[in-house]
PDB file of N, CA and C in Angstrom:
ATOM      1  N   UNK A   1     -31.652 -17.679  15.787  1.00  0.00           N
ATOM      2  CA  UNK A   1     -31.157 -16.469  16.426  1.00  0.00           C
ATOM      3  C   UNK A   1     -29.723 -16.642  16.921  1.00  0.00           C
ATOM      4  N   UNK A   2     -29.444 -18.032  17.070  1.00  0.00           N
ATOM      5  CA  UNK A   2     -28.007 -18.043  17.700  1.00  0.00           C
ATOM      6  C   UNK A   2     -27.121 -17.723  16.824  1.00  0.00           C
ATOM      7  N   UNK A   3     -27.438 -18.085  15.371  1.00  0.00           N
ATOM      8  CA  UNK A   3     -26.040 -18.156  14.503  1.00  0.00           C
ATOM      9  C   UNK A   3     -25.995 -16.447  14.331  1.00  0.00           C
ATOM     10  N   UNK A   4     -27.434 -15.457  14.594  1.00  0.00           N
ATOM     11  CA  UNK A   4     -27.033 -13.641  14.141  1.00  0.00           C
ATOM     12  C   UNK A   4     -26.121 -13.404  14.969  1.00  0.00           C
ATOM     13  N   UNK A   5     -26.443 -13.940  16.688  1.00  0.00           N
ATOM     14  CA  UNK A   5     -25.373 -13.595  17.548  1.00  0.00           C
ATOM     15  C   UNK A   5     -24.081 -14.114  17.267  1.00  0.00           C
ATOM     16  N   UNK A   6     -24.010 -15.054  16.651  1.00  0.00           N
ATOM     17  CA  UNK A   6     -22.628 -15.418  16.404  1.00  0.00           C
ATOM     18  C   UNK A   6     -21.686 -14.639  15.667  1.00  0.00           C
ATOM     19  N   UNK A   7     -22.795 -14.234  14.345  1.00  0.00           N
ATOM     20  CA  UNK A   7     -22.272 -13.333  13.533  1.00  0.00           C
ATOM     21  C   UNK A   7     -21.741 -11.770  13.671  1.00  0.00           C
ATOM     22  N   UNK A   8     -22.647 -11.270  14.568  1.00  0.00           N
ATOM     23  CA  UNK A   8     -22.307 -10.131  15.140  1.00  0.00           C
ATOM     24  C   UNK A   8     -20.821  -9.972  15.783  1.00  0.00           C
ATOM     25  N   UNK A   9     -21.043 -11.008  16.723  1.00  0.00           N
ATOM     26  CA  UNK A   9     -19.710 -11.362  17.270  1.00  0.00           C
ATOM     27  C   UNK A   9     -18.467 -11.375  16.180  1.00  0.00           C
ATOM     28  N   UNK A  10     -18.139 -12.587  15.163  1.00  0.00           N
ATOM     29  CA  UNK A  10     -17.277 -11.970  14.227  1.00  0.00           C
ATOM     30  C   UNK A  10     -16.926 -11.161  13.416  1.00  0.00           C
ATOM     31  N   UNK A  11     -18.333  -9.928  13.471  1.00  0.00           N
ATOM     32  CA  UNK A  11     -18.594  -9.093  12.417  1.00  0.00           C
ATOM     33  C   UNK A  11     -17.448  -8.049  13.581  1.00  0.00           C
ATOM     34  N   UNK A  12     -17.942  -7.903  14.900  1.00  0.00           N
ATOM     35  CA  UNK A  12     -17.145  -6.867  15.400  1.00  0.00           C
ATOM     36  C   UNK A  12     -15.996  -7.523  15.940  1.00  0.00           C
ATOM     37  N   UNK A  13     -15.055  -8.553  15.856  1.00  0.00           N
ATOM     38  CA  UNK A  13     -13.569  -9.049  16.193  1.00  0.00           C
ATOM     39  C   UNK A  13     -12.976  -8.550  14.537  1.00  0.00           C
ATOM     40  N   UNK A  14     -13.988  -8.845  13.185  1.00  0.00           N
ATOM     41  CA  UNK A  14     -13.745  -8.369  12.021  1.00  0.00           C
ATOM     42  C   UNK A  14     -13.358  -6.642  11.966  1.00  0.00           C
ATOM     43  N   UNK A  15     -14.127  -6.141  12.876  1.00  0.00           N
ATOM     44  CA  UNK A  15     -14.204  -4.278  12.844  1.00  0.00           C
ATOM     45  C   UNK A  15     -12.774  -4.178  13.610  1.00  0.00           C
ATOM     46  N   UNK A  16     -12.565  -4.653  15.009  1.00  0.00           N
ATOM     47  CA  UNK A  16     -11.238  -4.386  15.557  1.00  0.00           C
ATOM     48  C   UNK A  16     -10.238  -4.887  14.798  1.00  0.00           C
ATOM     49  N   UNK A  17     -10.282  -6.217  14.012  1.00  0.00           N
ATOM     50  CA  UNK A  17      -8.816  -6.533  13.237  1.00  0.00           C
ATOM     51  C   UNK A  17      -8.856  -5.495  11.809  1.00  0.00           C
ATOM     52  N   UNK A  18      -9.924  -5.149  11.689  1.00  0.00           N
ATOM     53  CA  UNK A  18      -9.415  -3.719  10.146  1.00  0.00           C
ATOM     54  C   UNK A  18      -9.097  -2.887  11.153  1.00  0.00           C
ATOM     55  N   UNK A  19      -9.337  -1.864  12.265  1.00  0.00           N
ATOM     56  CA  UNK A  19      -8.686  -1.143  12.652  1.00  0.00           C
ATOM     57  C   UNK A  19      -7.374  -1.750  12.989  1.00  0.00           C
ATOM     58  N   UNK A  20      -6.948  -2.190  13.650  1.00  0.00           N
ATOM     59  CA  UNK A  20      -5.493  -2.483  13.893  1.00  0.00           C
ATOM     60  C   UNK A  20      -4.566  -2.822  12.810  1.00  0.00           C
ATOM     61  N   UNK A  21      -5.237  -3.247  11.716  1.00  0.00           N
ATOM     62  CA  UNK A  21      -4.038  -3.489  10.201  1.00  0.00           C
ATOM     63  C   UNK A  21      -4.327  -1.601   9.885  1.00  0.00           C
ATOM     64  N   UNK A  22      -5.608  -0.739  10.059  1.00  0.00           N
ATOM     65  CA  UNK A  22      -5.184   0.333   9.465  1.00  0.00           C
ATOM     66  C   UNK A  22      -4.256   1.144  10.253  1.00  0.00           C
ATOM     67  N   UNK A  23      -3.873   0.682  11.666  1.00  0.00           N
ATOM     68  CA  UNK A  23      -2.793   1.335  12.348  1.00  0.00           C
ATOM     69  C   UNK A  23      -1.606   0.842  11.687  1.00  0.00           C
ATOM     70  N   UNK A  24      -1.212  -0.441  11.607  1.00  0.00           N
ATOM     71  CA  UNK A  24      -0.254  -0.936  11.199  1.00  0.00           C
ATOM     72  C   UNK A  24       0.265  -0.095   9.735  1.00  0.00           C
ATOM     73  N   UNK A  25      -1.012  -0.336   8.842  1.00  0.00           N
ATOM     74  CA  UNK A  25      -0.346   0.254   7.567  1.00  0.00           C
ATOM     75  C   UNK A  25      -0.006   1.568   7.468  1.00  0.00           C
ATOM     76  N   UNK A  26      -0.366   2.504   8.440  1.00  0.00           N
ATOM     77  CA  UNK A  26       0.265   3.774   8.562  1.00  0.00           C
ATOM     78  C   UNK A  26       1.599   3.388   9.081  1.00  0.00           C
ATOM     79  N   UNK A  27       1.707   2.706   9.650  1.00  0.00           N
ATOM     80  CA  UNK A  27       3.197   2.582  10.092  1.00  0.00           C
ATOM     81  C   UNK A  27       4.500   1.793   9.095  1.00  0.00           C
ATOM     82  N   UNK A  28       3.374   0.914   7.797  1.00  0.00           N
ATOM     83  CA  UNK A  28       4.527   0.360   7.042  1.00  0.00           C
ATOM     84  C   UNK A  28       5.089   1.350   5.903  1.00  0.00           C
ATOM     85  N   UNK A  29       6.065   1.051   5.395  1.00  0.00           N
ATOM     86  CA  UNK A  29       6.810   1.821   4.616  1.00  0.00           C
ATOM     87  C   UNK A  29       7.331   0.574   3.575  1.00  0.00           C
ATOM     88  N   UNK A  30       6.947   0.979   2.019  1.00  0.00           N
ATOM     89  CA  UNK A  30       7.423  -0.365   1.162  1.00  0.00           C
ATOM     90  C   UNK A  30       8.104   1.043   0.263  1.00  0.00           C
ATOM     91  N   UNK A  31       8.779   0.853  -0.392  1.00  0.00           N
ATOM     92  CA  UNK A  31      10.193   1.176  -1.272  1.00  0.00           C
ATOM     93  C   UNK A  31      10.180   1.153  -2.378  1.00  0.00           C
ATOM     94  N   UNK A  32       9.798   2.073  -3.745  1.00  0.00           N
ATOM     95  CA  UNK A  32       9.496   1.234  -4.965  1.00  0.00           C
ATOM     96  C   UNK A  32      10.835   1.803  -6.054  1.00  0.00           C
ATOM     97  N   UNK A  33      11.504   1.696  -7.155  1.00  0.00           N
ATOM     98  CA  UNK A  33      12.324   2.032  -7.680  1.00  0.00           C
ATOM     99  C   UNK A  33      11.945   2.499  -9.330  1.00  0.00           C
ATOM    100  N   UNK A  34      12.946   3.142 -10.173  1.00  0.00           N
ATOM    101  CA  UNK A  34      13.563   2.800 -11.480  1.00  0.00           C
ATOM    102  C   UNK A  34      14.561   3.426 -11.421  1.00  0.00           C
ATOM    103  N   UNK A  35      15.128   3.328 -12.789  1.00  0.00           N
ATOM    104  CA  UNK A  35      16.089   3.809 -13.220  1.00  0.00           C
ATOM    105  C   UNK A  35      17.568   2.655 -12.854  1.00  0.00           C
ATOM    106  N   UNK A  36      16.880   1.595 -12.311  1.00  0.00           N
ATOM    107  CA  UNK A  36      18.136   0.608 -12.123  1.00  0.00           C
ATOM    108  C   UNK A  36      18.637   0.743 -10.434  1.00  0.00           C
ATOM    109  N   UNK A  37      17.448   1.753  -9.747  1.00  0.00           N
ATOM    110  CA  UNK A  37      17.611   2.038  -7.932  1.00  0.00           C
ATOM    111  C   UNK A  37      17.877   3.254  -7.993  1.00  0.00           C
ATOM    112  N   UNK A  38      18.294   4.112  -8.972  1.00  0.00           N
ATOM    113  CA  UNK A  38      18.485   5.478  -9.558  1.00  0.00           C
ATOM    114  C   UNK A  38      17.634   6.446  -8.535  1.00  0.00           C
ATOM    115  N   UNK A  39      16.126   6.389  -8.643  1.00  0.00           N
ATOM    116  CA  UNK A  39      15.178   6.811  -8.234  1.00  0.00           C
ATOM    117  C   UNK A  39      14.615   5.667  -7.285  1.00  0.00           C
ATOM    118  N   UNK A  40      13.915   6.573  -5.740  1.00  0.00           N
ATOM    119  CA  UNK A  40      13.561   5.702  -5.058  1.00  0.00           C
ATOM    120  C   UNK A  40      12.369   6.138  -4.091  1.00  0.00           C
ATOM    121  N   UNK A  41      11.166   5.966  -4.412  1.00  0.00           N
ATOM    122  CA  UNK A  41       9.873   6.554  -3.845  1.00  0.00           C
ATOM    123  C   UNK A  41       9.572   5.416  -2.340  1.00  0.00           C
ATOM    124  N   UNK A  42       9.322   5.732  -1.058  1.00  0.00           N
ATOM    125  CA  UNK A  42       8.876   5.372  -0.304  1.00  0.00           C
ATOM    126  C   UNK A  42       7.630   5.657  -0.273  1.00  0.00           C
ATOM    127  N   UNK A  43       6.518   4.646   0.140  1.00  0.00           N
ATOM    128  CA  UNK A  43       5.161   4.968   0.414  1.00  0.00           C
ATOM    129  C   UNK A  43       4.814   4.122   1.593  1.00  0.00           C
ATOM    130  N   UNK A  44       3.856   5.211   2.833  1.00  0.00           N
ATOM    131  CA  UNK A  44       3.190   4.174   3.427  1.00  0.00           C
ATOM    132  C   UNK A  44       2.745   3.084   3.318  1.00  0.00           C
ATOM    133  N   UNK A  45       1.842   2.170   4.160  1.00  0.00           N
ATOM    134  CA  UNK A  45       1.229   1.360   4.150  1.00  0.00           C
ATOM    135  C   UNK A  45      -0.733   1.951   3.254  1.00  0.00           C
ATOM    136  N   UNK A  46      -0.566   3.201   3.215  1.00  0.00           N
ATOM    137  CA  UNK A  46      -2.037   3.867   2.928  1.00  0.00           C
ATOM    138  C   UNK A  46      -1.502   5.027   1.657  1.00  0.00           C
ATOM    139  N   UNK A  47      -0.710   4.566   1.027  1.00  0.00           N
ATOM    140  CA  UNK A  47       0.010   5.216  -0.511  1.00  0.00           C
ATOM    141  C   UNK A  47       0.540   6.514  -0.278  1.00  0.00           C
ATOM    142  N   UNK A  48       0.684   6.561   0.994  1.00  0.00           N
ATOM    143  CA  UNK A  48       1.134   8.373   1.173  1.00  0.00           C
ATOM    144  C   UNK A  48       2.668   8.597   0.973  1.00  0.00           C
ATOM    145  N   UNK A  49       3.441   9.218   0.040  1.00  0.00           N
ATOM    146  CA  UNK A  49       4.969   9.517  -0.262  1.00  0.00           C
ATOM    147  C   UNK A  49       5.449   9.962   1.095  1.00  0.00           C
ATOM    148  N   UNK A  50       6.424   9.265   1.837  1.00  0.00           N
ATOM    149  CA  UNK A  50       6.856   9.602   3.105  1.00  0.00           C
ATOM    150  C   UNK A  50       8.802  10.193   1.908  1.00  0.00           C
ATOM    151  N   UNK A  51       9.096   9.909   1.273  1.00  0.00           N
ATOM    152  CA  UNK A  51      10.873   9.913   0.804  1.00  0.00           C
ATOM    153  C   UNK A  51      10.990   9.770  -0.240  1.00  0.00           C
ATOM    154  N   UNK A  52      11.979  10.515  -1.152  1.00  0.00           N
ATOM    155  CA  UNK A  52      12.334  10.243  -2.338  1.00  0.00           C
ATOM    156  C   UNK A  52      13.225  10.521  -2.596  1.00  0.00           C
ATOM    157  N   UNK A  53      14.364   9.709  -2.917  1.00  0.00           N
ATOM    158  CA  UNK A  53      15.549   9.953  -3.104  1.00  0.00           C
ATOM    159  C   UNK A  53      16.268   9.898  -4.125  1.00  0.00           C
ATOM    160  N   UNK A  54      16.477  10.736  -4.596  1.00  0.00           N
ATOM    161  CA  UNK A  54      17.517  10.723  -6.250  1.00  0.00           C
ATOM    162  C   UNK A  54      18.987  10.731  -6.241  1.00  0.00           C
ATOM    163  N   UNK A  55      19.582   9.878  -7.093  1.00  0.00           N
ATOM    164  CA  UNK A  55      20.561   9.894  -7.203  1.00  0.00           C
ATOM    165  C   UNK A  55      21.125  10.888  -7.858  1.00  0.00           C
ATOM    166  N   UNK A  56      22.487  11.827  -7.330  1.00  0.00           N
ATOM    167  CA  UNK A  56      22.661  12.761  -8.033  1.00  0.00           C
ATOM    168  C   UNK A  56      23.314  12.791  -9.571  1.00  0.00           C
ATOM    169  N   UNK A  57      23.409  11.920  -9.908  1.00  0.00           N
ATOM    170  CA  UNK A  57      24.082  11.525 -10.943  1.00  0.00           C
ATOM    171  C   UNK A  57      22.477  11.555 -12.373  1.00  0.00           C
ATOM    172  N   UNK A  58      21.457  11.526 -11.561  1.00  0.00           N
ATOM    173  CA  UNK A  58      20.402  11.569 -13.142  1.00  0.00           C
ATOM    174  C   UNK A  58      19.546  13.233 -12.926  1.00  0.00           C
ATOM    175  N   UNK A  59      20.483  14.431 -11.888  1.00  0.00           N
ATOM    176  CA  UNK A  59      19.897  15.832 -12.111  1.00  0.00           C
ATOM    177  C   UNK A  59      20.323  16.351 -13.241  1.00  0.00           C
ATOM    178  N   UNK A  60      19.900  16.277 -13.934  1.00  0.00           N
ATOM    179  CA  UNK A  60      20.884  17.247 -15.396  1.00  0.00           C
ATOM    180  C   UNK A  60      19.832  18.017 -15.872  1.00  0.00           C
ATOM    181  N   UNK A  61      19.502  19.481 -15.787  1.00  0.00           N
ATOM    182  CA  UNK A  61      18.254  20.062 -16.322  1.00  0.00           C
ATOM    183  C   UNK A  61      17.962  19.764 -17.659  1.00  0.00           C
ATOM    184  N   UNK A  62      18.811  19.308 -18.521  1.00  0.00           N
ATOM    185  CA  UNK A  62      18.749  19.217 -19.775  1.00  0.00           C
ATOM    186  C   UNK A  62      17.544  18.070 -20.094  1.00  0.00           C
ATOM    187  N   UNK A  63      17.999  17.288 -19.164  1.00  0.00           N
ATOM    188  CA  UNK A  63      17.120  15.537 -18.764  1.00  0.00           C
ATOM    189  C   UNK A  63      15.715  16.193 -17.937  1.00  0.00           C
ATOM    190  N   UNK A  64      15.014  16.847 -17.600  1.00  0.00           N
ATOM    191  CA  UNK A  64      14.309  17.160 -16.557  1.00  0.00           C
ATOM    192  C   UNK A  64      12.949  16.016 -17.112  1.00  0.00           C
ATOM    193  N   UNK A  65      12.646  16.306 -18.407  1.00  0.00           N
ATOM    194  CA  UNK A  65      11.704  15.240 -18.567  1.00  0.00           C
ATOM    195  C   UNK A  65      12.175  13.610 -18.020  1.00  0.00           C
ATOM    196  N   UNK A  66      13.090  13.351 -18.701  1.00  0.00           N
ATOM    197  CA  UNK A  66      13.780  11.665 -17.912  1.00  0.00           C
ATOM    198  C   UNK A  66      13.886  11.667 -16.833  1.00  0.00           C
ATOM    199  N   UNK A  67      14.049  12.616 -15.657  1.00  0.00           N
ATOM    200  CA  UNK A  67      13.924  12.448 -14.265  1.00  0.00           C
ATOM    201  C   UNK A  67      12.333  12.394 -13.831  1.00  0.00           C
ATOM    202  N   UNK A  68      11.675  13.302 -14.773  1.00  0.00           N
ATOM    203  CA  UNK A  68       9.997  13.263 -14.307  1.00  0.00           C
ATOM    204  C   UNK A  68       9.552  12.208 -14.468  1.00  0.00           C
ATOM    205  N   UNK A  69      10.027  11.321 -15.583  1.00  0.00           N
ATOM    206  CA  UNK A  69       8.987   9.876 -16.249  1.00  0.00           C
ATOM    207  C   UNK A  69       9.666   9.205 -14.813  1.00  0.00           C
ATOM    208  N   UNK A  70      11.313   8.960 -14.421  1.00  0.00           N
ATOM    209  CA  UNK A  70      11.917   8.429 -13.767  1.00  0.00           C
ATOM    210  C   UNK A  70      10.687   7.835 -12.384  1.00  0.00           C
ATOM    211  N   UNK A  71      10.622   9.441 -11.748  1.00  0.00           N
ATOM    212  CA  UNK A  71      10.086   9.636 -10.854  1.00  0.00           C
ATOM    213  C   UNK A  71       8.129   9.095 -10.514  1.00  0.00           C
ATOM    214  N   UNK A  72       7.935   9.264 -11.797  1.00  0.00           N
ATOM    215  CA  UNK A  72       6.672   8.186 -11.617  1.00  0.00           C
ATOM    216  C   UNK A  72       6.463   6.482 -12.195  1.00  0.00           C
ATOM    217  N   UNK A  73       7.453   6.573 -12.510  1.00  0.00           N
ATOM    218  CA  UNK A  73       8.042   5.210 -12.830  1.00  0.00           C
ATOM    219  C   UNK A  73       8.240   4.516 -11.359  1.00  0.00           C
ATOM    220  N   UNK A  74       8.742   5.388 -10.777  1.00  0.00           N
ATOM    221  CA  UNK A  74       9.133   4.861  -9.208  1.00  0.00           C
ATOM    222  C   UNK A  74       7.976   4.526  -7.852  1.00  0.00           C
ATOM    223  N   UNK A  75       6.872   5.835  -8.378  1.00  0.00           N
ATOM    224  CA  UNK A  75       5.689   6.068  -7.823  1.00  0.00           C
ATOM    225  C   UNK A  75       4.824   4.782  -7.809  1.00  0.00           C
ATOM    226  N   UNK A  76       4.809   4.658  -9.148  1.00  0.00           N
ATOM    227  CA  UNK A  76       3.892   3.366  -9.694  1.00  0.00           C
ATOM    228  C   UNK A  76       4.676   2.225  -8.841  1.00  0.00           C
ATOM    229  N   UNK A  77       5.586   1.987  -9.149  1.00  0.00           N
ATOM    230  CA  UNK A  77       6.426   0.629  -8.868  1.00  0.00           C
ATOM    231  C   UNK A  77       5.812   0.697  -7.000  1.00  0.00           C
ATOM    232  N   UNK A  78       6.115   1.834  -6.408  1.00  0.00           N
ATOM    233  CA  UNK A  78       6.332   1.491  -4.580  1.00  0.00           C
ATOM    234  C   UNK A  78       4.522   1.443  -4.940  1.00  0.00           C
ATOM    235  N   UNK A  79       3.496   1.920  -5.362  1.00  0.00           N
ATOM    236  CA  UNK A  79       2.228   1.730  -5.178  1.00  0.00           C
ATOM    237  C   UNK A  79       1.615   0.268  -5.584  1.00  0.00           C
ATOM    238  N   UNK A  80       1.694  -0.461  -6.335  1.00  0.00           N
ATOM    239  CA  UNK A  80       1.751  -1.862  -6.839  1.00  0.00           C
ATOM    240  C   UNK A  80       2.235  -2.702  -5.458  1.00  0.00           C
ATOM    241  N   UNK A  81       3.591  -2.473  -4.745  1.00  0.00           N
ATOM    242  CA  UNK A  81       3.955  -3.256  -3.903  1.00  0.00           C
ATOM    243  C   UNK A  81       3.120  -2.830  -2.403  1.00  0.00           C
ATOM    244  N   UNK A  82       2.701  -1.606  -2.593  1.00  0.00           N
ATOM    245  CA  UNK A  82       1.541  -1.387  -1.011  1.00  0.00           C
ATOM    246  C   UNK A  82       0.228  -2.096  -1.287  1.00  0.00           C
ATOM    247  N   UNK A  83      -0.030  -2.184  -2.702  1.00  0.00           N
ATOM    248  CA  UNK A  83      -1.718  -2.979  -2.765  1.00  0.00           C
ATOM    249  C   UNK A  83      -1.134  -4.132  -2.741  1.00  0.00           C
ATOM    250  N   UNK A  84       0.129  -5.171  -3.154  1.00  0.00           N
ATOM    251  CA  UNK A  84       0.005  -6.270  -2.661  1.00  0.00           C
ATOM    252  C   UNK A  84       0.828  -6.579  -1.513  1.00  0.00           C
ATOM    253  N   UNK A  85       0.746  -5.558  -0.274  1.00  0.00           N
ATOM    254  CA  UNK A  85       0.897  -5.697   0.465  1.00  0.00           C
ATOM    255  C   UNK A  85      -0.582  -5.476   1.633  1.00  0.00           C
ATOM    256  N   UNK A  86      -1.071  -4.384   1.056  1.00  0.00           N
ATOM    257  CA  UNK A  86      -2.612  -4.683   1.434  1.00  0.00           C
ATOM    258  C   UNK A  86      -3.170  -5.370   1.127  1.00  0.00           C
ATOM    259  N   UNK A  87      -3.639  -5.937   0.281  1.00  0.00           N
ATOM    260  CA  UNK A  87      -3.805  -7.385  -0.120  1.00  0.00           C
ATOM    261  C   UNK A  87      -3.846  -8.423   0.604  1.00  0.00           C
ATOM    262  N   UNK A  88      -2.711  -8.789   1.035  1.00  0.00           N
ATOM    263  CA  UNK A  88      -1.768  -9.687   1.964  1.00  0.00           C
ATOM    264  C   UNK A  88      -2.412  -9.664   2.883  1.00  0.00           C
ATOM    265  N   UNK A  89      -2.157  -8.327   3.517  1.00  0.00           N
ATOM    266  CA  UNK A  89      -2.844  -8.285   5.343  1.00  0.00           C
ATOM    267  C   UNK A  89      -4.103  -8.311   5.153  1.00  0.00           C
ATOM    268  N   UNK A  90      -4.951  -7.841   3.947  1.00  0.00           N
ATOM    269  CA  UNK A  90      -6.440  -7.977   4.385  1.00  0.00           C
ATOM    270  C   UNK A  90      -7.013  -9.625   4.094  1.00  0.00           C
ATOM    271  N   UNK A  91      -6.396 -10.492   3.722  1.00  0.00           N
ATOM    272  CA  UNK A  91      -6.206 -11.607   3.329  1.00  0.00           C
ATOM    273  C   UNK A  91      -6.003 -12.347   4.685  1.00  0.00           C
ATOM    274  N   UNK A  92      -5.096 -11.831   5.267  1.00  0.00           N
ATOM    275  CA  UNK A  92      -5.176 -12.758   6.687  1.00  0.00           C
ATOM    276  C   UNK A  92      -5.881 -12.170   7.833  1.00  0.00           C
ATOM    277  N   UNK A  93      -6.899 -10.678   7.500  1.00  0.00           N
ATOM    278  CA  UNK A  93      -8.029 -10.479   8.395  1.00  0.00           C
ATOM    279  C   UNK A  93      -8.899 -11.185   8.034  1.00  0.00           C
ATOM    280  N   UNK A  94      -9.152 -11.484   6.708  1.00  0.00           N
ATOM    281  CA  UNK A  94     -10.712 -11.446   6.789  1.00  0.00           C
ATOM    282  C   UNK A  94     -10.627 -13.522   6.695  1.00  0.00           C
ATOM    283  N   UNK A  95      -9.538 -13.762   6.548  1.00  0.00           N
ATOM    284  CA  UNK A  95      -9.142 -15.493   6.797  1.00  0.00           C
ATOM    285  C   UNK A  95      -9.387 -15.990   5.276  1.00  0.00           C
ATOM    286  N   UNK A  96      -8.792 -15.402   3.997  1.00  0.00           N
ATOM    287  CA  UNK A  96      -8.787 -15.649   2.742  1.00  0.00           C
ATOM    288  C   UNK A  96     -10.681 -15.365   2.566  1.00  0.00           C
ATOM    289  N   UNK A  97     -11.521 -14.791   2.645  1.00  0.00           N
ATOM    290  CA  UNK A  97     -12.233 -14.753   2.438  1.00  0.00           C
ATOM    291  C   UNK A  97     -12.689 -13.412   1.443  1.00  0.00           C
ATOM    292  N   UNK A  98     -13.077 -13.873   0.438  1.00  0.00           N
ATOM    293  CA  UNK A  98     -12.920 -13.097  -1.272  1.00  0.00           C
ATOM    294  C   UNK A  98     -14.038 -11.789  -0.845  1.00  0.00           C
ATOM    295  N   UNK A  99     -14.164 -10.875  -1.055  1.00  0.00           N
ATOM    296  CA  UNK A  99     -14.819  -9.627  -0.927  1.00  0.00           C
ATOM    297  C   UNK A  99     -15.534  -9.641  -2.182  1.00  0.00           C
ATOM    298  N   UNK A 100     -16.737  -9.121  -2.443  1.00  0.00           N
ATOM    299  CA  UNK A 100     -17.461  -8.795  -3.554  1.00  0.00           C
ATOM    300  C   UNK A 100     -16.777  -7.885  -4.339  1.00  0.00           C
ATOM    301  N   UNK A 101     -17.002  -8.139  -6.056  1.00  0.00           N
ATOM    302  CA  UNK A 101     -16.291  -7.155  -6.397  1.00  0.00           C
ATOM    303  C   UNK A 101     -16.585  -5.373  -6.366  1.00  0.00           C
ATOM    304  N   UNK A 102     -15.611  -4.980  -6.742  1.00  0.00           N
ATOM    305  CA  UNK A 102     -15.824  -3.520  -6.497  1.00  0.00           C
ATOM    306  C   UNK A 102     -15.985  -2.964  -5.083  1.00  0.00           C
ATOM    307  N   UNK A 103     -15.610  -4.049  -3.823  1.00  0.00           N
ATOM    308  CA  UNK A 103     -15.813  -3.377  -2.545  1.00  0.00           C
ATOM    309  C   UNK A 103     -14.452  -3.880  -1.670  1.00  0.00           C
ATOM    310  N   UNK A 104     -14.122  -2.357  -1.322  1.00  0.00           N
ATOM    311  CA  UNK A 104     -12.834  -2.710  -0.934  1.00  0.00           C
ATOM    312  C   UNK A 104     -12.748  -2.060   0.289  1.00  0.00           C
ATOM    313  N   UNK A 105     -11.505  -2.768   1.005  1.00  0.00           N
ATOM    314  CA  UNK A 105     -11.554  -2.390   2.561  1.00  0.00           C
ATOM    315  C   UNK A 105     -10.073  -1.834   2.891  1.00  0.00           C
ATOM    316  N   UNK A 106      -9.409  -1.054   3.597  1.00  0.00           N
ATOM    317  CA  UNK A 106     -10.401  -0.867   5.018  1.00  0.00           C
ATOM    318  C   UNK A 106     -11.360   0.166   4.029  1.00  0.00           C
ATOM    319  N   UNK A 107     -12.581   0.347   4.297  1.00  0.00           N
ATOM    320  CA  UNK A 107     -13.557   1.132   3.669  1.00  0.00           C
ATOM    321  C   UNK A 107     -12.956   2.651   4.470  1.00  0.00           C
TER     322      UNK A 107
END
């Protein structure tokens, strides 16, 4: 019985450290690019588009498709760097400890 209580115990210091990385990751902001920095998508820490900034030099309506691919070119790139940035932090909550597959946190 001692080791359930034990467990409980890290199960809920485990519940307060995912809440506090999911405060945190609302608050981070990672940066993703193409076009050579051309195009530049900001995303939270939780994939939400906070900025996007285009350079005025690739508006040409003529181009509207090359600014669209541009623009999720950029999407992809800042989303890749928030999962291995979630990654990261859930890596030093849970103390490198591997999650089953297909179950992912913060749930």
């Amino acid at each position: 019985m001692k080791n359930i209580g034990q467990m409980m115990k890290q199960a809920q210091k485990l519940q307060e450290k995912m809440g506090e990385m999911q405060e945190q990751l609302a608050n981070t902001e990672v940066t993703g690019s193409s076009g050579g920095g051309m195009i530049e998508v900001t995303l939270n820490g939780k994939a939400e588009v906070r900025r996007v900034k285009i350079d005025p030099s690739v508006i040409d309506p003529a181009e509207a498709e090359m600014l669209e691919d541009l623009i999720v070119a950029a999407i992809n790139d800042a989303k890749v760097k928030v999962e291995a940035h979630v990654a990261e932090q859930m890596s030093e909550v849970t103390g490198g400890l591997k999650l089953p597959p297909g179950m992912q946190l913060p749930f």
